[in-house]
PDB file of N, CA and C in Angstrom:
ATOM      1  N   UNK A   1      88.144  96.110  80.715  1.00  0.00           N
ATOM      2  CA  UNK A   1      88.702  97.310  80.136  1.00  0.00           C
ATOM      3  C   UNK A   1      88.130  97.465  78.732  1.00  0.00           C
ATOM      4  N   UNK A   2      86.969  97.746  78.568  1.00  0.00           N
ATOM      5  CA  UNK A   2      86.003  98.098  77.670  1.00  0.00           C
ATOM      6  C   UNK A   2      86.414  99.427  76.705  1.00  0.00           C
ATOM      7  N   UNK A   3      87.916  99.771  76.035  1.00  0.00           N
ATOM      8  CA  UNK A   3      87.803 101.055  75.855  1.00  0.00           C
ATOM      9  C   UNK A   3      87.907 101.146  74.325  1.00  0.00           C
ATOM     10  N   UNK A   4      87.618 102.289  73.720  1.00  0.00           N
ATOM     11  CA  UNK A   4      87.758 102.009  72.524  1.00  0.00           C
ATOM     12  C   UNK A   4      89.569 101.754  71.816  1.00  0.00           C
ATOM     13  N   UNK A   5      91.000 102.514  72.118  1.00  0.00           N
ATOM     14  CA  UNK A   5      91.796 102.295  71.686  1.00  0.00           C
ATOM     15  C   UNK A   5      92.168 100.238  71.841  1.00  0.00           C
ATOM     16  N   UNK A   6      91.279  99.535  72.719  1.00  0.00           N
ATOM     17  CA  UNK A   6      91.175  98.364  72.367  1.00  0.00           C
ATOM     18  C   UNK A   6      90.116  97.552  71.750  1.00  0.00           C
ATOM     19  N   UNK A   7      89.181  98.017  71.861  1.00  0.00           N
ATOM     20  CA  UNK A   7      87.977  97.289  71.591  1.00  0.00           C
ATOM     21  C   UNK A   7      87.147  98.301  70.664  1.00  0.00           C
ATOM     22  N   UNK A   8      87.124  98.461  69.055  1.00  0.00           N
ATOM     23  CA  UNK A   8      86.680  99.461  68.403  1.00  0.00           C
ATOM     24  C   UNK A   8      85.090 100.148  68.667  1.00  0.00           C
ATOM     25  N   UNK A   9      84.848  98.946  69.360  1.00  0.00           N
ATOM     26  CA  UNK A   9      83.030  99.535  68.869  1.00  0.00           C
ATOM     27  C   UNK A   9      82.462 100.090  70.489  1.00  0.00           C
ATOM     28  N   UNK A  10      83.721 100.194  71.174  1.00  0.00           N
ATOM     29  CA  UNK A  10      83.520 100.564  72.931  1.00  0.00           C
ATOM     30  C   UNK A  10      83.436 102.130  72.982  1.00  0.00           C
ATOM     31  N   UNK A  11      82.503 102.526  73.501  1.00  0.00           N
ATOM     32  CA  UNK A  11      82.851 104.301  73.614  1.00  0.00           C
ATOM     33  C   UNK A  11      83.480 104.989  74.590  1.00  0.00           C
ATOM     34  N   UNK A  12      83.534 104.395  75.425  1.00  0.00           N
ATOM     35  CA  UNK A  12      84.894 104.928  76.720  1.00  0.00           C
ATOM     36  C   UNK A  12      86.218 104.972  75.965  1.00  0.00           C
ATOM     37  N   UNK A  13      86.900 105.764  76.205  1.00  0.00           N
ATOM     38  CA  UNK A  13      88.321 106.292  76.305  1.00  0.00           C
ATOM     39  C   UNK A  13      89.357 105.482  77.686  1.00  0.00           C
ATOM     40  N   UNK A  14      90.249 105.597  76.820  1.00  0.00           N
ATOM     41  CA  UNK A  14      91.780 105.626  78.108  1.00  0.00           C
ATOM     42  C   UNK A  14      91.638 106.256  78.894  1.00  0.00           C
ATOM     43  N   UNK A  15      91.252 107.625  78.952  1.00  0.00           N
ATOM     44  CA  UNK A  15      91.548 108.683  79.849  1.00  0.00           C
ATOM     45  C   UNK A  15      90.053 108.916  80.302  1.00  0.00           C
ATOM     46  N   UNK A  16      89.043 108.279  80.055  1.00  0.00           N
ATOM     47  CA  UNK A  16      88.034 107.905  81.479  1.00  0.00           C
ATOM     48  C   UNK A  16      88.281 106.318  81.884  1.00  0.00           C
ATOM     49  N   UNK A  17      88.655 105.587  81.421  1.00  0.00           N
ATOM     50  CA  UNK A  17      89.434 104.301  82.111  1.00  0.00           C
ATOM     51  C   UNK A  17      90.162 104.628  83.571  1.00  0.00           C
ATOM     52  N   UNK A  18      91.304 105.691  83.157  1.00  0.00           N
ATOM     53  CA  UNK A  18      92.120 105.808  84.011  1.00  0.00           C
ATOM     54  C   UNK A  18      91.442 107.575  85.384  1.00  0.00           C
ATOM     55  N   UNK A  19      90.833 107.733  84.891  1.00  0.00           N
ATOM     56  CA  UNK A  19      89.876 108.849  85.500  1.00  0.00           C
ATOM     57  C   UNK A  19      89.060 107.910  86.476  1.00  0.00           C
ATOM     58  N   UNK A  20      88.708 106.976  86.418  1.00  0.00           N
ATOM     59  CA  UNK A  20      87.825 106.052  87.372  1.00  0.00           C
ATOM     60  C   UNK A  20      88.900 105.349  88.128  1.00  0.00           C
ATOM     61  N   UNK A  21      89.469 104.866  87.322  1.00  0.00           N
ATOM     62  CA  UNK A  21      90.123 103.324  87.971  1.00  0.00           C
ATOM     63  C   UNK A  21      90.930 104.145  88.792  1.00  0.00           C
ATOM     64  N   UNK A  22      92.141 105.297  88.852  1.00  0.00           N
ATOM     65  CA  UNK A  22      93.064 105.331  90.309  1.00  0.00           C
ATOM     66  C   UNK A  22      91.960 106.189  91.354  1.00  0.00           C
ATOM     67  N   UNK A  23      91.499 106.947  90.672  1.00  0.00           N
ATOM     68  CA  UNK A  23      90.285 107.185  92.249  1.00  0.00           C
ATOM     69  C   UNK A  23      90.183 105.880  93.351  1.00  0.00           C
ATOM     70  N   UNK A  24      89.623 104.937  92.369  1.00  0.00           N
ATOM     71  CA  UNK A  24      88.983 103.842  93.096  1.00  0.00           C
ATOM     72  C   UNK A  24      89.889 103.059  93.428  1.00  0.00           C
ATOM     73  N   UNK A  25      90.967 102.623  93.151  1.00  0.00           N
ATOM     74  CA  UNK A  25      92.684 102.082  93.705  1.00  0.00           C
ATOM     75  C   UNK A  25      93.232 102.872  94.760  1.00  0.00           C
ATOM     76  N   UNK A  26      92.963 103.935  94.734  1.00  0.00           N
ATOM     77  CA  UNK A  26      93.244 105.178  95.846  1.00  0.00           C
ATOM     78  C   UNK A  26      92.344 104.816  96.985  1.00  0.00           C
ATOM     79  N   UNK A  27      90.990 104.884  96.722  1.00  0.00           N
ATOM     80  CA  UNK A  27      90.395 104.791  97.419  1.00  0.00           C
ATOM     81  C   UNK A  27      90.303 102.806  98.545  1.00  0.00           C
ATOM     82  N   UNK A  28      90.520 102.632  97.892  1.00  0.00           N
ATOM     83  CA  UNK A  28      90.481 100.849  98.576  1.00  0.00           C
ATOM     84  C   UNK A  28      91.956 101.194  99.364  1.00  0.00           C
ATOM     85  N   UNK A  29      93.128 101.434  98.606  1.00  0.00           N
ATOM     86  CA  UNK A  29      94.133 101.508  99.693  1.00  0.00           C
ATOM     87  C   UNK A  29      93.900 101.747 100.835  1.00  0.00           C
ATOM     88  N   UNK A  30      93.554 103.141 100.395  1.00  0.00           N
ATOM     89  CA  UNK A  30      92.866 103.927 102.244  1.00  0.00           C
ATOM     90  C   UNK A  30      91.734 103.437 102.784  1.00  0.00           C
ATOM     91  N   UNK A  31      91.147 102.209 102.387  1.00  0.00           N
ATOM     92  CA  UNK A  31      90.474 101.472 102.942  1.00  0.00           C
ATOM     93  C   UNK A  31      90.826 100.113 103.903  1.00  0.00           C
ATOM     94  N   UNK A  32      91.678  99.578 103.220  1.00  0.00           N
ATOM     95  CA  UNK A  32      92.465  98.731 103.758  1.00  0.00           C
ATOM     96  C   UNK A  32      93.319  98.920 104.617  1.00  0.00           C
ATOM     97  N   UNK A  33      94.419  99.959 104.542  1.00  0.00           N
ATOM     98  CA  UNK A  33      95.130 100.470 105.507  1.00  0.00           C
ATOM     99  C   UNK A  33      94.098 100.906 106.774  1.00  0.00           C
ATOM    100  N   UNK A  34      93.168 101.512 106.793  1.00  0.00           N
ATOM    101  CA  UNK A  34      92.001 102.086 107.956  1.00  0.00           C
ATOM    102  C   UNK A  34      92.130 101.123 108.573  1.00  0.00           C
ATOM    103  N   UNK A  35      91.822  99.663 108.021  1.00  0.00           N
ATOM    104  CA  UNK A  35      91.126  98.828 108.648  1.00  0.00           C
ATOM    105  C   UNK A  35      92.025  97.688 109.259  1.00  0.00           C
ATOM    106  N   UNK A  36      94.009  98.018 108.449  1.00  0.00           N
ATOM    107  CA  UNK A  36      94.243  97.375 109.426  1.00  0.00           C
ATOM    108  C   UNK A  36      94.639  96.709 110.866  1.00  0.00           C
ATOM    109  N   UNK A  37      95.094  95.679 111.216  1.00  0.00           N
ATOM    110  CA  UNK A  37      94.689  95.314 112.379  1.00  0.00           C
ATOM    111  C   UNK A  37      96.328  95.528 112.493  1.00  0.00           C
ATOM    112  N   UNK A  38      96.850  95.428 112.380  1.00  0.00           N
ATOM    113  CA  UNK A  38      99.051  95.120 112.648  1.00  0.00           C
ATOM    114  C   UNK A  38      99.212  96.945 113.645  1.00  0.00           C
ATOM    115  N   UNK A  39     100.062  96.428 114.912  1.00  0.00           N
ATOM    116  CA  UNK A  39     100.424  97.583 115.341  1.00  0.00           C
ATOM    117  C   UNK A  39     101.152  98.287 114.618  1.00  0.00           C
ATOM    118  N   UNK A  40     102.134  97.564 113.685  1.00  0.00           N
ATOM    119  CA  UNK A  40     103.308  98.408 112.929  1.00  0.00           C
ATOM    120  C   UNK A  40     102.713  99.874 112.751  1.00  0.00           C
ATOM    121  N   UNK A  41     101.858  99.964 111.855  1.00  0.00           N
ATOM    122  CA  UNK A  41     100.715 101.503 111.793  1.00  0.00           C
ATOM    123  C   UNK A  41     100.437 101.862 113.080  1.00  0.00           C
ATOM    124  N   UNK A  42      99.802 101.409 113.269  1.00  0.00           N
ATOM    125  CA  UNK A  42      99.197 102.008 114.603  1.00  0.00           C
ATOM    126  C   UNK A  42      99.339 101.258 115.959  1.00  0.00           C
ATOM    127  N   UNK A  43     100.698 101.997 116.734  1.00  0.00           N
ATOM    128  CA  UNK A  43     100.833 101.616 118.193  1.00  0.00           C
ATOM    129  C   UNK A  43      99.710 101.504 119.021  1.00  0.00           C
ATOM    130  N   UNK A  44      99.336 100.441 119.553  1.00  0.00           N
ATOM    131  CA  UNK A  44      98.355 100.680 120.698  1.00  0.00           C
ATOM    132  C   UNK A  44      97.220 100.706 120.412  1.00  0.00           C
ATOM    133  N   UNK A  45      96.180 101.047 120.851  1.00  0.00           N
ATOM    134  CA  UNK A  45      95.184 101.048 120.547  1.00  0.00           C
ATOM    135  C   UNK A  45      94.003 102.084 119.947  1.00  0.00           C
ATOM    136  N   UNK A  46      94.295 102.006 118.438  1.00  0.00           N
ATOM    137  CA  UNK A  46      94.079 103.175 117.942  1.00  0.00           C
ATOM    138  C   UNK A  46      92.461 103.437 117.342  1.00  0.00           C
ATOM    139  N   UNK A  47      92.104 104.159 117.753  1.00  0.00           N
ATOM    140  CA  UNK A  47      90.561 104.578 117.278  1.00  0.00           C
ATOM    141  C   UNK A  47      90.245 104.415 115.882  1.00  0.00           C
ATOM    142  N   UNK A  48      88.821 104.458 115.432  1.00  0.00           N
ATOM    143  CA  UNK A  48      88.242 104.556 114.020  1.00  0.00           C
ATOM    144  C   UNK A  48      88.405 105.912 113.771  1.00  0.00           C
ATOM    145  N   UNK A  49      88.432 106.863 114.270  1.00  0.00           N
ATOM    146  CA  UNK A  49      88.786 108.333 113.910  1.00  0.00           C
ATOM    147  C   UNK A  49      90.539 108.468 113.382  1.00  0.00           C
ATOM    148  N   UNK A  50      91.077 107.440 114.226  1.00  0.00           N
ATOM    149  CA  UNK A  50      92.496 107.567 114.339  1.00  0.00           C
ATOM    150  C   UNK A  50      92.492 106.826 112.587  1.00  0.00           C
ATOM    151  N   UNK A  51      92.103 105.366 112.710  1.00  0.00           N
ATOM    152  CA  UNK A  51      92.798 105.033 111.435  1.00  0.00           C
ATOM    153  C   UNK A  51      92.060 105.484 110.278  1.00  0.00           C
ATOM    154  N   UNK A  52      90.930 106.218 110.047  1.00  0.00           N
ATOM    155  CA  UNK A  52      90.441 107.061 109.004  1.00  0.00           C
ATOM    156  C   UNK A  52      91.242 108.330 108.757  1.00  0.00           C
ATOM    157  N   UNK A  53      91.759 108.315 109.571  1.00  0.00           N
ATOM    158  CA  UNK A  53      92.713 109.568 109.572  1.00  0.00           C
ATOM    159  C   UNK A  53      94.075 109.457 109.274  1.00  0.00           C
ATOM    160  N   UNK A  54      94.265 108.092 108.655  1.00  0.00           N
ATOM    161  CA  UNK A  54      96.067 107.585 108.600  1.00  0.00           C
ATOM    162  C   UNK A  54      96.874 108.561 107.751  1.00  0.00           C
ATOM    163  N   UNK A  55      96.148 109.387 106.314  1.00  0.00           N
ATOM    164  CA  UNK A  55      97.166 109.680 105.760  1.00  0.00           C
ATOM    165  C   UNK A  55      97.912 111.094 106.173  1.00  0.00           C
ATOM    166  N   UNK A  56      96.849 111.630 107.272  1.00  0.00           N
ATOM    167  CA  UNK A  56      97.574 112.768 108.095  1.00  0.00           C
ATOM    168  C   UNK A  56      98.714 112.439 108.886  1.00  0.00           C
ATOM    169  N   UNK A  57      98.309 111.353 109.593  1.00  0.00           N
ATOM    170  CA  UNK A  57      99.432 110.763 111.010  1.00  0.00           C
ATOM    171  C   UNK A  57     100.646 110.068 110.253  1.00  0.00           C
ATOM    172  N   UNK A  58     100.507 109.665 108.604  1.00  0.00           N
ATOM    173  CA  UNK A  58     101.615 109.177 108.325  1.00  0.00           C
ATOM    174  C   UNK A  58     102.443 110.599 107.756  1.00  0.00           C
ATOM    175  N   UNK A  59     102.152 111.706 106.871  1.00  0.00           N
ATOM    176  CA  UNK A  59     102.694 112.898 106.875  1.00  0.00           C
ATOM    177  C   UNK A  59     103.419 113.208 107.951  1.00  0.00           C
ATOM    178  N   UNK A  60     102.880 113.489 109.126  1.00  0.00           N
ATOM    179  CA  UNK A  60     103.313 113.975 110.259  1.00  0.00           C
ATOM    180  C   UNK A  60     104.426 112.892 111.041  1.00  0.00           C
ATOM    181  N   UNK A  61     104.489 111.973 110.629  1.00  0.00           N
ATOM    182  CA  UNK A  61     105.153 111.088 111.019  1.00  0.00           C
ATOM    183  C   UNK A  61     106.900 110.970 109.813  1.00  0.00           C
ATOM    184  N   UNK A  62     106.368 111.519 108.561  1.00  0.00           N
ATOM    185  CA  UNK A  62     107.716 111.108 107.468  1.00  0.00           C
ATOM    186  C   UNK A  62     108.514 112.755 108.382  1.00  0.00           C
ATOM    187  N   UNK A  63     107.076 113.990 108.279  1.00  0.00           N
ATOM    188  CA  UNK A  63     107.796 115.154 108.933  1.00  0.00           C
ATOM    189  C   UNK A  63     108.913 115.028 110.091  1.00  0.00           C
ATOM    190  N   UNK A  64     108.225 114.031 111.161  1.00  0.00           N
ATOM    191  CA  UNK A  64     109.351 113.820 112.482  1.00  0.00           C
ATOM    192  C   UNK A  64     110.670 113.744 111.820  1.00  0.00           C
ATOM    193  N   UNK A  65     110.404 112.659 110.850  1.00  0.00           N
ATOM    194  CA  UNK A  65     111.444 111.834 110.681  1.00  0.00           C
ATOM    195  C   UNK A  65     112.766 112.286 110.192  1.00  0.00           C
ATOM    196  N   UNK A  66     112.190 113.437 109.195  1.00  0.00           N
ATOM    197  CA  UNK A  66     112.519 114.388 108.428  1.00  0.00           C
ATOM    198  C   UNK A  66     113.653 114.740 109.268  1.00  0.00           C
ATOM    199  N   UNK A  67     112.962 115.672 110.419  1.00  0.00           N
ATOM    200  CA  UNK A  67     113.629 116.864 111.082  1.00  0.00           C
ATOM    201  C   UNK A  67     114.480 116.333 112.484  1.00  0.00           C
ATOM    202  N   UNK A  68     114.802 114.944 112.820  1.00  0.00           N
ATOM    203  CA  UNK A  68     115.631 114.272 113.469  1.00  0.00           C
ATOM    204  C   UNK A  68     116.705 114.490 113.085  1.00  0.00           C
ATOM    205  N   UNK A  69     117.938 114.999 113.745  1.00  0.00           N
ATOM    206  CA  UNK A  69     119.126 114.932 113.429  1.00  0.00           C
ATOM    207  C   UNK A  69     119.534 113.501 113.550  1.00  0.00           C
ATOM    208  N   UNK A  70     120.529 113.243 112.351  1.00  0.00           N
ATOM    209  CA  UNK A  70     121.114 111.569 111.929  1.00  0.00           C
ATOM    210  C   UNK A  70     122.634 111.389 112.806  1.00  0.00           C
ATOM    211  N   UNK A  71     122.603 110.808 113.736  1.00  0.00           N
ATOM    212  CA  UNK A  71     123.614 110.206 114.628  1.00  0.00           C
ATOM    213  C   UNK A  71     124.561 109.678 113.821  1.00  0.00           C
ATOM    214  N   UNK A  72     125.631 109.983 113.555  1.00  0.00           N
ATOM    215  CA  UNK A  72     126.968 109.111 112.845  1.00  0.00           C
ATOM    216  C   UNK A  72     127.385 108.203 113.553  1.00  0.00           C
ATOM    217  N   UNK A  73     127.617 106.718 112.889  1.00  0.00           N
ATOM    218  CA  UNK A  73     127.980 105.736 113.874  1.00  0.00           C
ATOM    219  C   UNK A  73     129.312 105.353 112.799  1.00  0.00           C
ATOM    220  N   UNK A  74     130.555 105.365 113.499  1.00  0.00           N
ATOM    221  CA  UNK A  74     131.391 104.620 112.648  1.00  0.00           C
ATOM    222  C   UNK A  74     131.708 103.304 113.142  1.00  0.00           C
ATOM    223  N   UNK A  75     131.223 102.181 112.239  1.00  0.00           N
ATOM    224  CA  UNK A  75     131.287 100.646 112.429  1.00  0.00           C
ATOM    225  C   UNK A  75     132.728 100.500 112.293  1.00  0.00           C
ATOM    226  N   UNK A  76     133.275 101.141 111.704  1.00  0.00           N
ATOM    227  CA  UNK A  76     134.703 100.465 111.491  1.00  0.00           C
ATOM    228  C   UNK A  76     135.963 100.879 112.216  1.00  0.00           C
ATOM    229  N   UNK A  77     135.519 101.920 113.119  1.00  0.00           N
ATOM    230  CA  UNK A  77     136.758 102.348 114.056  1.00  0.00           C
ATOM    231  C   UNK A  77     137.065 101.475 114.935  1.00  0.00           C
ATOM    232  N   UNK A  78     138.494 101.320 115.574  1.00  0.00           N
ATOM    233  CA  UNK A  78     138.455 100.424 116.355  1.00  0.00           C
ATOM    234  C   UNK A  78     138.452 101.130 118.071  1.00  0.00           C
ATOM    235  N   UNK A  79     137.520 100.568 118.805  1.00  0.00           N
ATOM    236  CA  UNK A  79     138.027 101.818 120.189  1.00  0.00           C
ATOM    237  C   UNK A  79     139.547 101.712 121.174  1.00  0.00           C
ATOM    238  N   UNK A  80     139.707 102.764 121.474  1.00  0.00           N
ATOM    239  CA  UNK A  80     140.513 103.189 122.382  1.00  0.00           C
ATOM    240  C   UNK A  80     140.525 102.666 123.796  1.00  0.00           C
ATOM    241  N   UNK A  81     141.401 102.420 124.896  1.00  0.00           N
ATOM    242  CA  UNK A  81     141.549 101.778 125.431  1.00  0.00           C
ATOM    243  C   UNK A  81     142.201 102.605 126.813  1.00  0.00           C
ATOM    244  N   UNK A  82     141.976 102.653 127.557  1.00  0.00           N
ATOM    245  CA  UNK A  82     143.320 103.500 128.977  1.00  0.00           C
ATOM    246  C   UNK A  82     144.197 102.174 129.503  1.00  0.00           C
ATOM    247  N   UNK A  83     144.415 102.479 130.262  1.00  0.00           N
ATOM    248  CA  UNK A  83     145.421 101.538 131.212  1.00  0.00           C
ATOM    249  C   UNK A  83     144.676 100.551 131.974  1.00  0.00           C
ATOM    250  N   UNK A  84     143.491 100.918 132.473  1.00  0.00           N
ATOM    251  CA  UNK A  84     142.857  99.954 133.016  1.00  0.00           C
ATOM    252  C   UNK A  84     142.263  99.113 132.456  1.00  0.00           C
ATOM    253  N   UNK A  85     141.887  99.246 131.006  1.00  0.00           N
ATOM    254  CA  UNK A  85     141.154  98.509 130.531  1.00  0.00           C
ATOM    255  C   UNK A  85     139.305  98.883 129.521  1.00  0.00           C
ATOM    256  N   UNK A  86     139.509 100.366 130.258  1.00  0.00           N
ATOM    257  CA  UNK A  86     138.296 100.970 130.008  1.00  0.00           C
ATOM    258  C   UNK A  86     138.409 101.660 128.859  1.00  0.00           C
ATOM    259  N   UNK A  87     137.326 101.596 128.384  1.00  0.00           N
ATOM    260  CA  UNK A  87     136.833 102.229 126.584  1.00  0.00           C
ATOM    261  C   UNK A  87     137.349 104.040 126.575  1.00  0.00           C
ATOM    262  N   UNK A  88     137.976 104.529 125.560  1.00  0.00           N
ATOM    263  CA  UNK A  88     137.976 106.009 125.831  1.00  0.00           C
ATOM    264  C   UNK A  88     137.218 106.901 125.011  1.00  0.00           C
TER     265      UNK A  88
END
């Protein structure tokens, strides 16, 4: 980190420091993720088109998730019962 607000006699700036460096942090993420191997990402057997393409399929995927209606479960009720024995 060669920049001048640390190093006086450096002629780069903070703000081409940080102009390079998250491009290229950006860019390795989506490199790594492409490439990896864990189904968790990708069910089955997913193509090089498929995982170059992750940050679409993960959008489209928060979207599903989004627009699922949320099932209420109450843990703490206790159930109901008939005469025979069966849940009501």
């Amino acid at each position: 980190m060669n920049v001048a607000e640390i190093n006086p006699g450096a002629s780069a700036t903070l703000w081409k420091f940080f102009v390079t460096a998250i491009p290229l942090t950006l860019l390795t993420i989506w490199i790594v993720v492409a490439l990896e191997q864990s189904d968790t990402l990708f069910p089955g057997h997913a193509g090089l088109l498929k995982r170059i393409a992750w940050p679409l399929f993960f959008v489209v995927r928060l979207i599903r998730v989004r627009r699922k209606p949320k099932k209420f479960v109450d843990v703490f009720s206790i159930p109901a019962y008939d005469e025979d024995g069966n849940i009501v």
